[in-house]
N, C-alpha and C. Protein backbone atom coordinates (compact mmCIF):
# COMPACT_ATOMS: atom_id res chain seq x y z
N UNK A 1 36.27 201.13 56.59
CA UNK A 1 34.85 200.97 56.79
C UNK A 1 34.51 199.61 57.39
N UNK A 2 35.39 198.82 56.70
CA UNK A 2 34.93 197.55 57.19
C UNK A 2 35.55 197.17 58.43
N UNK A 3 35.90 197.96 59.49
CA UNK A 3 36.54 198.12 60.87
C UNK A 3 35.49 198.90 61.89
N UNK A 4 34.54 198.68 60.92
CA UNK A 4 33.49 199.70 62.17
C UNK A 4 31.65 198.52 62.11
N UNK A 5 32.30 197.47 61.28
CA UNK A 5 31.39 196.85 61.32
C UNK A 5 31.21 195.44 62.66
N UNK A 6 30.31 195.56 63.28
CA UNK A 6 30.14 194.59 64.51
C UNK A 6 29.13 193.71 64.08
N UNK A 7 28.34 193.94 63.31
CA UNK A 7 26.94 192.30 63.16
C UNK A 7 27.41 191.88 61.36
N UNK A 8 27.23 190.64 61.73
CA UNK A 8 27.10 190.19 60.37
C UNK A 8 25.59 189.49 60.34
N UNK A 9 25.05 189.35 59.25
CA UNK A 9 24.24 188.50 59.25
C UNK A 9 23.35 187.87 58.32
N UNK A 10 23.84 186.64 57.95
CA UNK A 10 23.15 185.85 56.49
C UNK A 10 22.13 185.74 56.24
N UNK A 11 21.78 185.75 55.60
CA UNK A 11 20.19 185.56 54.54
C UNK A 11 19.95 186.15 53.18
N UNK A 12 18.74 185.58 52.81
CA UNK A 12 18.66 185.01 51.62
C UNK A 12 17.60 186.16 50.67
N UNK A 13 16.69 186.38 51.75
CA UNK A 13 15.96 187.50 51.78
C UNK A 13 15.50 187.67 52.88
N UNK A 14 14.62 189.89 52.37
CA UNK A 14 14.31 190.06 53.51
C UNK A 14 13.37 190.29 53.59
N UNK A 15 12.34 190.16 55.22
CA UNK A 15 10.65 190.28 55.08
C UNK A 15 10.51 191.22 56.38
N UNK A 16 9.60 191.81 56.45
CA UNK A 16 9.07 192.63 57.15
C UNK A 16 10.07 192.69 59.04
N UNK A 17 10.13 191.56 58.76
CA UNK A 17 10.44 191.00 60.65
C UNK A 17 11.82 191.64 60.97
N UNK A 18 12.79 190.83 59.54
CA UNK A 18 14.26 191.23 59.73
C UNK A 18 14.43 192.08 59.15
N UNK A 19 13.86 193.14 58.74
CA UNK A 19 14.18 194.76 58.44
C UNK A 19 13.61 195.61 59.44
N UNK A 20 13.07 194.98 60.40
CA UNK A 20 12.52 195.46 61.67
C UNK A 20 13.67 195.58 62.58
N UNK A 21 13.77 194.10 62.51
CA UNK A 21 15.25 193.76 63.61
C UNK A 21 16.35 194.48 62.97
N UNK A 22 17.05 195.16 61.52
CA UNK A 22 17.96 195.17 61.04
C UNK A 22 17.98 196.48 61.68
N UNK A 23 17.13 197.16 61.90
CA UNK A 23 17.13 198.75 62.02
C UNK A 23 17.40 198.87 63.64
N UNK A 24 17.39 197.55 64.52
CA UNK A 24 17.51 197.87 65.82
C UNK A 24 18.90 197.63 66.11
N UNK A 25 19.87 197.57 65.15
CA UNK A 25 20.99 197.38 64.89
C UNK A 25 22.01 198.53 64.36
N UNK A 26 23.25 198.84 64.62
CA UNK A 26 24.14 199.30 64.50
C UNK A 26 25.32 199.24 63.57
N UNK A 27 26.00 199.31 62.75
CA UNK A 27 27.15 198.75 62.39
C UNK A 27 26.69 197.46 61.58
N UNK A 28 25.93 197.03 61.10
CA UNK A 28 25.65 195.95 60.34
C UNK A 28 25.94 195.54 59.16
N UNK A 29 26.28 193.98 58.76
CA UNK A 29 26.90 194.09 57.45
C UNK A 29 25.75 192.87 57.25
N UNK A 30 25.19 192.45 55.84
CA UNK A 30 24.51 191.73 55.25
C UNK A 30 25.39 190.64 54.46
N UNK A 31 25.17 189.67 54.44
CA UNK A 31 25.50 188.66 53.81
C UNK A 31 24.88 187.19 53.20
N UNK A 32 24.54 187.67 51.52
CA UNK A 32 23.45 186.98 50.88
C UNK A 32 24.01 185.50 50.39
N UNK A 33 23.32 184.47 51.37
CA UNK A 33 23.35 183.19 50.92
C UNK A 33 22.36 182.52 50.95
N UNK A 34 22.11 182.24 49.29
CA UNK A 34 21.56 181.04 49.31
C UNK A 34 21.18 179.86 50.09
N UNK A 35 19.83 179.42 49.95
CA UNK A 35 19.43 178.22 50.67
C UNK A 35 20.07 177.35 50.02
N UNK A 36 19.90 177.06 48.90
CA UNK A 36 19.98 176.70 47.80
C UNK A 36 21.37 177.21 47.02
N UNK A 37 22.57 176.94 46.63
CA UNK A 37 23.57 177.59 45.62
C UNK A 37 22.84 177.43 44.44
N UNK A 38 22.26 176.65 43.78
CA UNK A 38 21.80 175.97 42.52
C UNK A 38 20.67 176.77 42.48
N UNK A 39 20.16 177.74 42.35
CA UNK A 39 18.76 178.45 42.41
C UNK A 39 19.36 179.68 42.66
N UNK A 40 20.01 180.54 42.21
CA UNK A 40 20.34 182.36 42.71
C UNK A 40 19.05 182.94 42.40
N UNK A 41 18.75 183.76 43.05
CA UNK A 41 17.33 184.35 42.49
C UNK A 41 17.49 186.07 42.61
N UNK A 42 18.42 186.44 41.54
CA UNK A 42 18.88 187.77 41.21
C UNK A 42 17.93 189.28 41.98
N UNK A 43 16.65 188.48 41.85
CA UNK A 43 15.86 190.34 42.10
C UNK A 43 16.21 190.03 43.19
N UNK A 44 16.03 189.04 44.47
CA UNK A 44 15.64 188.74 45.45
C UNK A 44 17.70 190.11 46.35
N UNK A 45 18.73 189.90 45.07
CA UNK A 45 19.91 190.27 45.37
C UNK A 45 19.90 191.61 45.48
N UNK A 46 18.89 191.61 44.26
CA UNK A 46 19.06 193.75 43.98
C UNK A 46 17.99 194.25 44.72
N UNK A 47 17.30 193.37 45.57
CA UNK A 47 16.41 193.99 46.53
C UNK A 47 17.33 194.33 47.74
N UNK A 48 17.56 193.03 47.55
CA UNK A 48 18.49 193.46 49.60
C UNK A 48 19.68 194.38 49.05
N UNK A 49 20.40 194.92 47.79
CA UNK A 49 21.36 195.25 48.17
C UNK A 49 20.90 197.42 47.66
N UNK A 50 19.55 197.28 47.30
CA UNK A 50 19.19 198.58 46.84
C UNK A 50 18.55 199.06 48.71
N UNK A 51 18.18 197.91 49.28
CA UNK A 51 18.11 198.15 50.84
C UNK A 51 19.25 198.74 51.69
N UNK A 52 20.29 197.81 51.25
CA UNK A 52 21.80 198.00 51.91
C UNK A 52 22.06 199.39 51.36
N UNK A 53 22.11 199.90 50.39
CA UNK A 53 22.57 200.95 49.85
C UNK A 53 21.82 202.44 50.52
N UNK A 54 19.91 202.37 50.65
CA UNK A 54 19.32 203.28 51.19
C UNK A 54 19.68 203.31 52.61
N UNK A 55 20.27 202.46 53.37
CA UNK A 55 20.73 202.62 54.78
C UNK A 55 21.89 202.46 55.48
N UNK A 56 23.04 202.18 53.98
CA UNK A 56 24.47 202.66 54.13
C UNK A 56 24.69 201.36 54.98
N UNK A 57 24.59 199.81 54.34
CA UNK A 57 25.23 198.54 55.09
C UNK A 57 25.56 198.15 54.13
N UNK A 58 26.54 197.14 54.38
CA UNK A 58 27.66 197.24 53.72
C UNK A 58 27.07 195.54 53.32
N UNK A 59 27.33 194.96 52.06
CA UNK A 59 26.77 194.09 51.50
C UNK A 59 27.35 192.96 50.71
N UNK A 60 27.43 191.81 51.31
CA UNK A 60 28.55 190.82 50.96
C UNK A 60 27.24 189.85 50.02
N UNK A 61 28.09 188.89 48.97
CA UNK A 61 28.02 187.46 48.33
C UNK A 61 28.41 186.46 49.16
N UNK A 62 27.83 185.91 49.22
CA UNK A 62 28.54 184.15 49.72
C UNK A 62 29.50 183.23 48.47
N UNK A 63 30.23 183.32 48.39
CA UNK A 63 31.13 182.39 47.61
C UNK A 63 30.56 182.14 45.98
N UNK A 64 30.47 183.42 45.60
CA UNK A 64 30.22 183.69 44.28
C UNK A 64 31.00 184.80 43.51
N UNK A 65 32.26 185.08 43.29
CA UNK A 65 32.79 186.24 42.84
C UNK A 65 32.02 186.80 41.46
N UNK A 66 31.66 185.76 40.81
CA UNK A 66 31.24 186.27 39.41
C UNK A 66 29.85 187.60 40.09
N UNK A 67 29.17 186.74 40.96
CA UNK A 67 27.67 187.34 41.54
C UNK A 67 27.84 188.55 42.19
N UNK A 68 29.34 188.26 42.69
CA UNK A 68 29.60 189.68 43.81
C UNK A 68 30.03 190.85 42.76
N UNK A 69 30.80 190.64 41.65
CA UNK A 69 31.36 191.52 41.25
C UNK A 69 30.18 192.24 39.97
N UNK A 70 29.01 191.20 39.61
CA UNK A 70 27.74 191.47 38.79
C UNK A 70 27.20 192.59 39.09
N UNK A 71 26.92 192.05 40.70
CA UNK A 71 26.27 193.31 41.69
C UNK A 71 26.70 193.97 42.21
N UNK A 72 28.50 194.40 41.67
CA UNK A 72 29.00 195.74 42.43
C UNK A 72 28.78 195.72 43.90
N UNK A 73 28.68 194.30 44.43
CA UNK A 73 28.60 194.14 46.07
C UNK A 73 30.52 195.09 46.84
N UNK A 74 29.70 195.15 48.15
CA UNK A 74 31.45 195.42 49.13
C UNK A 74 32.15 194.40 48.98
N UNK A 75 31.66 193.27 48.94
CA UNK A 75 32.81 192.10 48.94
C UNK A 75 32.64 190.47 49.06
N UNK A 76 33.33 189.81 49.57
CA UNK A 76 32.77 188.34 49.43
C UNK A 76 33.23 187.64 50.94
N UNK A 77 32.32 186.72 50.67
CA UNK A 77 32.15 185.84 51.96
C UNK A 77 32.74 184.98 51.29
N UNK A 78 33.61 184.02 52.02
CA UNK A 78 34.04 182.60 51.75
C UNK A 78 33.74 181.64 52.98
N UNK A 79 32.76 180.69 52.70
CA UNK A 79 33.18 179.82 53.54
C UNK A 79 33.70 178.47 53.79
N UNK A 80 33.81 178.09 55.20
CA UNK A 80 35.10 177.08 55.52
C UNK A 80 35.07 176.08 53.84
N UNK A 81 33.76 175.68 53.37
CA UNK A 81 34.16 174.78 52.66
C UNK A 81 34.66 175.03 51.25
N UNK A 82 34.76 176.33 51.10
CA UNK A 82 35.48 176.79 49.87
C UNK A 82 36.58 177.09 49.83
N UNK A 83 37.65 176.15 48.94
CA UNK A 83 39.31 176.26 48.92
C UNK A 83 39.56 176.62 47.86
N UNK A 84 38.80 177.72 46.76
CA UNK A 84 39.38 177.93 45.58
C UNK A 84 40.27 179.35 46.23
N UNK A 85 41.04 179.31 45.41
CA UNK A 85 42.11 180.69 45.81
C UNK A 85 41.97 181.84 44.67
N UNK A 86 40.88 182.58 44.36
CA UNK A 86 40.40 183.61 43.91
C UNK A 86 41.76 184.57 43.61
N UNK A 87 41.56 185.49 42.63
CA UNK A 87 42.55 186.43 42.13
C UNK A 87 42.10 187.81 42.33
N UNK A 88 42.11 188.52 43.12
CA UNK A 88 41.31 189.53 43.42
C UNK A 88 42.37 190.96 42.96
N UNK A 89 42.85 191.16 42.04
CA UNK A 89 43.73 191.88 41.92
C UNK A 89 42.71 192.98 40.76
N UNK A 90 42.01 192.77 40.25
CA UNK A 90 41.04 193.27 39.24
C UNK A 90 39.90 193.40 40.03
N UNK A 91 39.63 193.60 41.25
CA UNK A 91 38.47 193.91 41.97
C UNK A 91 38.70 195.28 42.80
N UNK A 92 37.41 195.75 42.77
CA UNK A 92 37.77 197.60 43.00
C UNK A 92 38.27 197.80 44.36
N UNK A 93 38.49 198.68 44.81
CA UNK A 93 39.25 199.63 46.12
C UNK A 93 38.59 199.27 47.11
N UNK A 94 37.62 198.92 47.19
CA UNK A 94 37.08 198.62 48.58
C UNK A 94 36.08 197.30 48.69
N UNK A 95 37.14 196.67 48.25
CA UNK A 95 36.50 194.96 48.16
C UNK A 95 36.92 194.05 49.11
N UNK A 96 36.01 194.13 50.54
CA UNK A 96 36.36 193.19 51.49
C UNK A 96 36.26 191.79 51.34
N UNK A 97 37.08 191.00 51.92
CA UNK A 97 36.77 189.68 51.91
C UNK A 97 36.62 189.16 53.55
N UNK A 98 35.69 188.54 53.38
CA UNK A 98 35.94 187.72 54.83
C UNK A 98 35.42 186.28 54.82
N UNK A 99 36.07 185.71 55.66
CA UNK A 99 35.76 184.08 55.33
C UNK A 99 35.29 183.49 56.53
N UNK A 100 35.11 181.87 56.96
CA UNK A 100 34.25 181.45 57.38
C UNK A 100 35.44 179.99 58.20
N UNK A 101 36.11 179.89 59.23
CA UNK A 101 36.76 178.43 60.07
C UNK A 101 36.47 177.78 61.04
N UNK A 102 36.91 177.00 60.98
CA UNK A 102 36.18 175.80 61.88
C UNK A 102 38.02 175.36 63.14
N UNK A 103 39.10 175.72 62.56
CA UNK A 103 40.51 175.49 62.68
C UNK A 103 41.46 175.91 62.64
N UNK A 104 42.84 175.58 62.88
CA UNK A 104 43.90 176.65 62.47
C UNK A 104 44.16 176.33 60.94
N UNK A 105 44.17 174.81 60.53
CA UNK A 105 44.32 174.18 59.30
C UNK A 105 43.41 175.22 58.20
N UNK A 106 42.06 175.38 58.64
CA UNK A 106 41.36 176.64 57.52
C UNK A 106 42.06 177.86 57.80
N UNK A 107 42.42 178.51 58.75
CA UNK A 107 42.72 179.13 58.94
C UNK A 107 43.88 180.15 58.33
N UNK A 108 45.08 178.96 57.62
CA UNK A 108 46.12 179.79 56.95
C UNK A 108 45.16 179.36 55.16
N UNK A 109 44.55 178.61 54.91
CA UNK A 109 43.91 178.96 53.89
C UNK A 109 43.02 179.78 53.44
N UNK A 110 42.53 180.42 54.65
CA UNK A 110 41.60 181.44 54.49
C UNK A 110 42.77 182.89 54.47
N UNK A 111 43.37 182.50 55.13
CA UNK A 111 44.89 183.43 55.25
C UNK A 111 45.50 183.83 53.59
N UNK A 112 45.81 182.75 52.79
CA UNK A 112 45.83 182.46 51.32
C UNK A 112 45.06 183.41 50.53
N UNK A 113 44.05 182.96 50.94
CA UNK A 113 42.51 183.67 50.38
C UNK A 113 42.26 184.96 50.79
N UNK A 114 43.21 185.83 51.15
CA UNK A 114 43.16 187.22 51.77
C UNK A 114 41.92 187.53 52.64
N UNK A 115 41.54 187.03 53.61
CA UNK A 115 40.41 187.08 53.79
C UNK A 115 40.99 188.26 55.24
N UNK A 116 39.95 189.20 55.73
CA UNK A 116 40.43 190.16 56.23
C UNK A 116 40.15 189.89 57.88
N UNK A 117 38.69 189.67 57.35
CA UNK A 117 38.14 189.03 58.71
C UNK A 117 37.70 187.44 58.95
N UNK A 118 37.98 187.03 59.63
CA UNK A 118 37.65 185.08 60.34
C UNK A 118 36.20 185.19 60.87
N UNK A 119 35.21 184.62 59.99
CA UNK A 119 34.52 183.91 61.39
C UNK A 119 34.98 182.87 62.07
N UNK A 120 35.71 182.63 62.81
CA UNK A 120 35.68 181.09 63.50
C UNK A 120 34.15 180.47 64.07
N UNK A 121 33.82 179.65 64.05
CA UNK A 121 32.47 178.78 64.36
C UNK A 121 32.84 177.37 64.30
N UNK A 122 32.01 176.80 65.29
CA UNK A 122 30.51 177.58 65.91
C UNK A 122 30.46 177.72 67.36
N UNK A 123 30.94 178.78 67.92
CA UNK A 123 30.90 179.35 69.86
C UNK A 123 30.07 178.65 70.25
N UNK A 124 28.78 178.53 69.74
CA UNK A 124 27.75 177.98 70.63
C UNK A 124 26.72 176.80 70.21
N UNK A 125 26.00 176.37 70.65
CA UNK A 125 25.25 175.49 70.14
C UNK A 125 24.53 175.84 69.44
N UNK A 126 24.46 175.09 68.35
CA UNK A 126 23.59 175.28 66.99
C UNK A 126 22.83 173.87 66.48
N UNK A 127 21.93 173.86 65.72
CA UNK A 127 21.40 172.38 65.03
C UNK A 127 22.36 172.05 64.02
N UNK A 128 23.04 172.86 63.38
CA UNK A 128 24.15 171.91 62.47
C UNK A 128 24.98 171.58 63.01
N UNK A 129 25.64 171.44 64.11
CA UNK A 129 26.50 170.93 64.47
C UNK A 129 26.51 170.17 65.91
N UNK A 130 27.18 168.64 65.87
CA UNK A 130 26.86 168.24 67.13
C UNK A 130 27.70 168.40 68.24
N UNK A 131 26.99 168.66 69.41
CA UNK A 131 27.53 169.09 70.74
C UNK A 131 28.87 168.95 70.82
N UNK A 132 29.82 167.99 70.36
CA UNK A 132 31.17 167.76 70.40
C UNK A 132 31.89 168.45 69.58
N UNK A 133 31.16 169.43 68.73
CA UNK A 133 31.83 170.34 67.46
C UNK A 133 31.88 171.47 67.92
N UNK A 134 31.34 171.95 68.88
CA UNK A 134 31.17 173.09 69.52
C UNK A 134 31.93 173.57 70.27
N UNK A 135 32.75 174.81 69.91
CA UNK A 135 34.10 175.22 70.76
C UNK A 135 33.84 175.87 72.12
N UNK A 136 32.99 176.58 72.15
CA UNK A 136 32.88 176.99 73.65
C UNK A 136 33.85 178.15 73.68
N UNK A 137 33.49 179.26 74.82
CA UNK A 137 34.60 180.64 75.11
C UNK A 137 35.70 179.96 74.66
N UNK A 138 36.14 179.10 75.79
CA UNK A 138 37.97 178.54 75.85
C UNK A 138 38.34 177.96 74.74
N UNK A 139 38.03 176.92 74.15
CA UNK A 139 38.26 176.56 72.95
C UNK A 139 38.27 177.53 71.73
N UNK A 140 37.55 178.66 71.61
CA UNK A 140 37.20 179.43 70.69
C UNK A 140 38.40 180.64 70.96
N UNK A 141 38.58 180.73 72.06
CA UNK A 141 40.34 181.47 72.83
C UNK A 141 41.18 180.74 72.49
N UNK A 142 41.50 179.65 72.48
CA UNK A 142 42.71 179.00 72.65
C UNK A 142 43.29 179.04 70.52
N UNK A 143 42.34 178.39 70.28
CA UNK A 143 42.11 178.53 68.87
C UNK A 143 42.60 179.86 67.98
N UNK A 144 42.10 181.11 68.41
CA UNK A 144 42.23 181.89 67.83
C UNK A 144 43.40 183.03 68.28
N UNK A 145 44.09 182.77 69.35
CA UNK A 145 44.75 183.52 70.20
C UNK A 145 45.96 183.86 69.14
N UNK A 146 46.65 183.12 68.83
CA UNK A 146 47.97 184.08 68.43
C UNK A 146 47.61 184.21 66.41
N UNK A 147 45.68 184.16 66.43
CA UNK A 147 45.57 184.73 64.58
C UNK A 147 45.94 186.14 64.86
N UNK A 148 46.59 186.42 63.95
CA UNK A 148 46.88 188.07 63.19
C UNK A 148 45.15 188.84 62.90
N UNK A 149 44.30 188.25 62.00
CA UNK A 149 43.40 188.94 61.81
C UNK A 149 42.31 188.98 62.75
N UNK A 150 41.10 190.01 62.09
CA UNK A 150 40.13 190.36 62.79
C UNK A 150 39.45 188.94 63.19
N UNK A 151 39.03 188.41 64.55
CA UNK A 151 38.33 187.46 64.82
C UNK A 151 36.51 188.07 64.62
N UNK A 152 35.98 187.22 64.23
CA UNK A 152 34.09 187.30 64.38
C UNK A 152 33.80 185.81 64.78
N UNK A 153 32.69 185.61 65.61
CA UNK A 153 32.29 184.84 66.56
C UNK A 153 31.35 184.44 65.45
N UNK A 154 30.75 182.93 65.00
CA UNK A 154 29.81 182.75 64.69
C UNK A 154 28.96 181.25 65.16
N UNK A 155 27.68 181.18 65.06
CA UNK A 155 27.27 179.73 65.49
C UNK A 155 26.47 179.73 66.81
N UNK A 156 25.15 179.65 67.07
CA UNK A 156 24.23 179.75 67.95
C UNK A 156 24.61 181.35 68.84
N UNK A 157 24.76 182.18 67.90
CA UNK A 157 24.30 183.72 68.79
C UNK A 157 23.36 184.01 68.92
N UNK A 158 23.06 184.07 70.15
CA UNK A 158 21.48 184.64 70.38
C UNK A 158 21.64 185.73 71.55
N UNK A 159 20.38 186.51 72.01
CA UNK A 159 20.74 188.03 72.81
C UNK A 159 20.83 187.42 74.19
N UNK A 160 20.63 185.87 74.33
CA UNK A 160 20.90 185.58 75.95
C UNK A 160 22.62 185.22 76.08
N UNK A 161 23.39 184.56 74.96
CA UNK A 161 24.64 184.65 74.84
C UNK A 161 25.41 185.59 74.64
N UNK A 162 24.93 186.40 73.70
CA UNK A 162 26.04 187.44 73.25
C UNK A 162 26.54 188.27 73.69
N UNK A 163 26.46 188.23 75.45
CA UNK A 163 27.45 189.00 76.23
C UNK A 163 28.68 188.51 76.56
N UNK A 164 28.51 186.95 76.20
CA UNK A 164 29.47 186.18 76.70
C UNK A 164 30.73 186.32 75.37
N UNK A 165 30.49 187.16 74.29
CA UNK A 165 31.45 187.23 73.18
C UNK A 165 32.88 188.31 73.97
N UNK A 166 32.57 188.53 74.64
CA UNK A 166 33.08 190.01 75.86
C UNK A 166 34.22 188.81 76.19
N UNK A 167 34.17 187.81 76.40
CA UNK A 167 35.09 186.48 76.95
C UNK A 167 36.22 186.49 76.40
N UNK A 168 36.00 186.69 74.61
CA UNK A 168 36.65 186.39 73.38
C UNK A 168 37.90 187.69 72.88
N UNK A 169 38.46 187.38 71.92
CA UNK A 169 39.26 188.58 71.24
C UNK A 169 38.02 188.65 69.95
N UNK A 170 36.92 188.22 69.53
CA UNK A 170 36.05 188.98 68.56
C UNK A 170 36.03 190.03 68.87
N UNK A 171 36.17 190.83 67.86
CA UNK A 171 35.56 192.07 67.43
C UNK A 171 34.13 192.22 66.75
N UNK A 172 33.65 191.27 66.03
CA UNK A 172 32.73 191.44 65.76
C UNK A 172 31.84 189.95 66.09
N UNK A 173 30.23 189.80 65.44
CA UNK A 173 29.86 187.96 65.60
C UNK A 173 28.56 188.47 64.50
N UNK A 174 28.54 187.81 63.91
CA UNK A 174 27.37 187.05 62.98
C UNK A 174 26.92 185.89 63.68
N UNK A 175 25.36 186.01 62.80
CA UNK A 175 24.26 185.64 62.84
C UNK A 175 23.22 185.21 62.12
N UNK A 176 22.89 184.22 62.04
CA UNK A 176 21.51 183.69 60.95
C UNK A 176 20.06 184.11 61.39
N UNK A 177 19.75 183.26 62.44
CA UNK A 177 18.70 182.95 62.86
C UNK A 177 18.04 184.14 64.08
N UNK A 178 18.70 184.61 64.45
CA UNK A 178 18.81 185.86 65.41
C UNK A 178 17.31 186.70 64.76
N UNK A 179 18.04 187.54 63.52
CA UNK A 179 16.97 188.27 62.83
C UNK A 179 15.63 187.94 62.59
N UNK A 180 15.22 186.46 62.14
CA UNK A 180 14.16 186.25 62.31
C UNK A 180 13.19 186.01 63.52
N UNK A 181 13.74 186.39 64.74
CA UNK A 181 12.89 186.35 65.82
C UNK A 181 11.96 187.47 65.94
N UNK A 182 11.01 187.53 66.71
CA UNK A 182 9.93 188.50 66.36
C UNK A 182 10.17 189.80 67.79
N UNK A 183 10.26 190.64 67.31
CA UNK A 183 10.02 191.81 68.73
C UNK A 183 10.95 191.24 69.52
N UNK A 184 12.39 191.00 68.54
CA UNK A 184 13.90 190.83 69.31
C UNK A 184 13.92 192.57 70.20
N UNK A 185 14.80 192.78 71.32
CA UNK A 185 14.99 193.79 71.96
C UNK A 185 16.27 194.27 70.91
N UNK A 186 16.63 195.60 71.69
CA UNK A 186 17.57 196.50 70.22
C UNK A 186 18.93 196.03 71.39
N UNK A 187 19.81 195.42 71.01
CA UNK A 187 21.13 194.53 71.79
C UNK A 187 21.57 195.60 72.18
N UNK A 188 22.45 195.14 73.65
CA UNK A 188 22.94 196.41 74.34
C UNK A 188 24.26 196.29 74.61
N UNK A 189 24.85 195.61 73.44
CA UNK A 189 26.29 194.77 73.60
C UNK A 189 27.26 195.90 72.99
N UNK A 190 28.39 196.13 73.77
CA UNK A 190 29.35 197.27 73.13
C UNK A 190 30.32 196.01 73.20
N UNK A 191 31.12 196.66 71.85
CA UNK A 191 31.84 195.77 71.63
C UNK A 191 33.63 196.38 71.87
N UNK A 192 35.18 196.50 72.84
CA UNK A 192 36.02 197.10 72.70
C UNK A 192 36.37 197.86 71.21
């Protein structure tokens, strides 16, 4: 299942705009993070994931196993800055993991961390990160070329870039900020 998924995309909750945009979407997977780690705000979880469930998307935690496994979520997000090495051997049959690199160095630790799918980030320009952090097609190729796992593109995707993921070996790319745009068009990106 989790081989047929092409969008990822974080947030915290959802409002009218990005359940607008979510539906002009395909293959989508959700992934609930906190603004805040220190503040979980539980209904805000069993809202988006009683959403995920009425429209069959598949529904990740951000770096909370206790939270993921509370809420009977698909699975967990790890990202780059989390190096605990989780025991996932007591977690049910269809518990994806996917994680979050910046390197090859994260890379075999996220490897460690069974993680199935990579985001590598950030392809493109973003406000967290400055212009010199930013890998670009080639860098984001060169980087990821001889990983074993599924590559996902993440870090300033927007619908005027995201043809340029076609460049890459991603299979899939997440997204933050994307969803909250207003009367986004429905993307016309096929992905191999």
């Amino acid at each position: 299942m989790l081989n047929n998924i092409r969008f990822f995309f974080f947030t915290d909750s959802l409002n009218e705009t990005i359940i607008n945009n979510i539906y002009k979407f395909k293959n989508i997977a959700i992934i609930y993070k906190s603004n805040n780690p220190d503040t979980i705000n539980n209904q805000k979880i069993i809202n988006i994931k009683k959403f995920c469930i009425k429209n069959k998307i598949l529904f990740f935690i951000s770096d909370n196993i206790k939270l993921a496994t509370k809420h009977n979520t698909n699975g967990l997000f790890i990202s780059s800055s989390n190096k605990k090495i989780y025991n996932f051997n007591s977690q049910k049959k269809n518990f994806y993991i996917i994680g979050s690199v910046h390197n090859t160095f994260e890379y075999y630790l996220k490897i460690r961390q069974k993680c199935e799918i990579l985001m590598l980030s950030p392809i493109f320009f973003n406000k967290k990160y400055s212009i010199n952090k930013i890998l670009g097609i080639v860098r984001f190729n060169l980087i990821s070329n001889l990983w074993k796992n599924k590559i996902c593109a993440l870090g300033g995707i927007n619908l005027k870039n995201l043809n340029k993921i076609k460049m890459t070996k991603a299979s899939s790319v997440a997204f933050l900020s994307l969803m909250n745009e207003p009367q986004i068009k429905k993307p016309t990106y096929h992905f191999r």
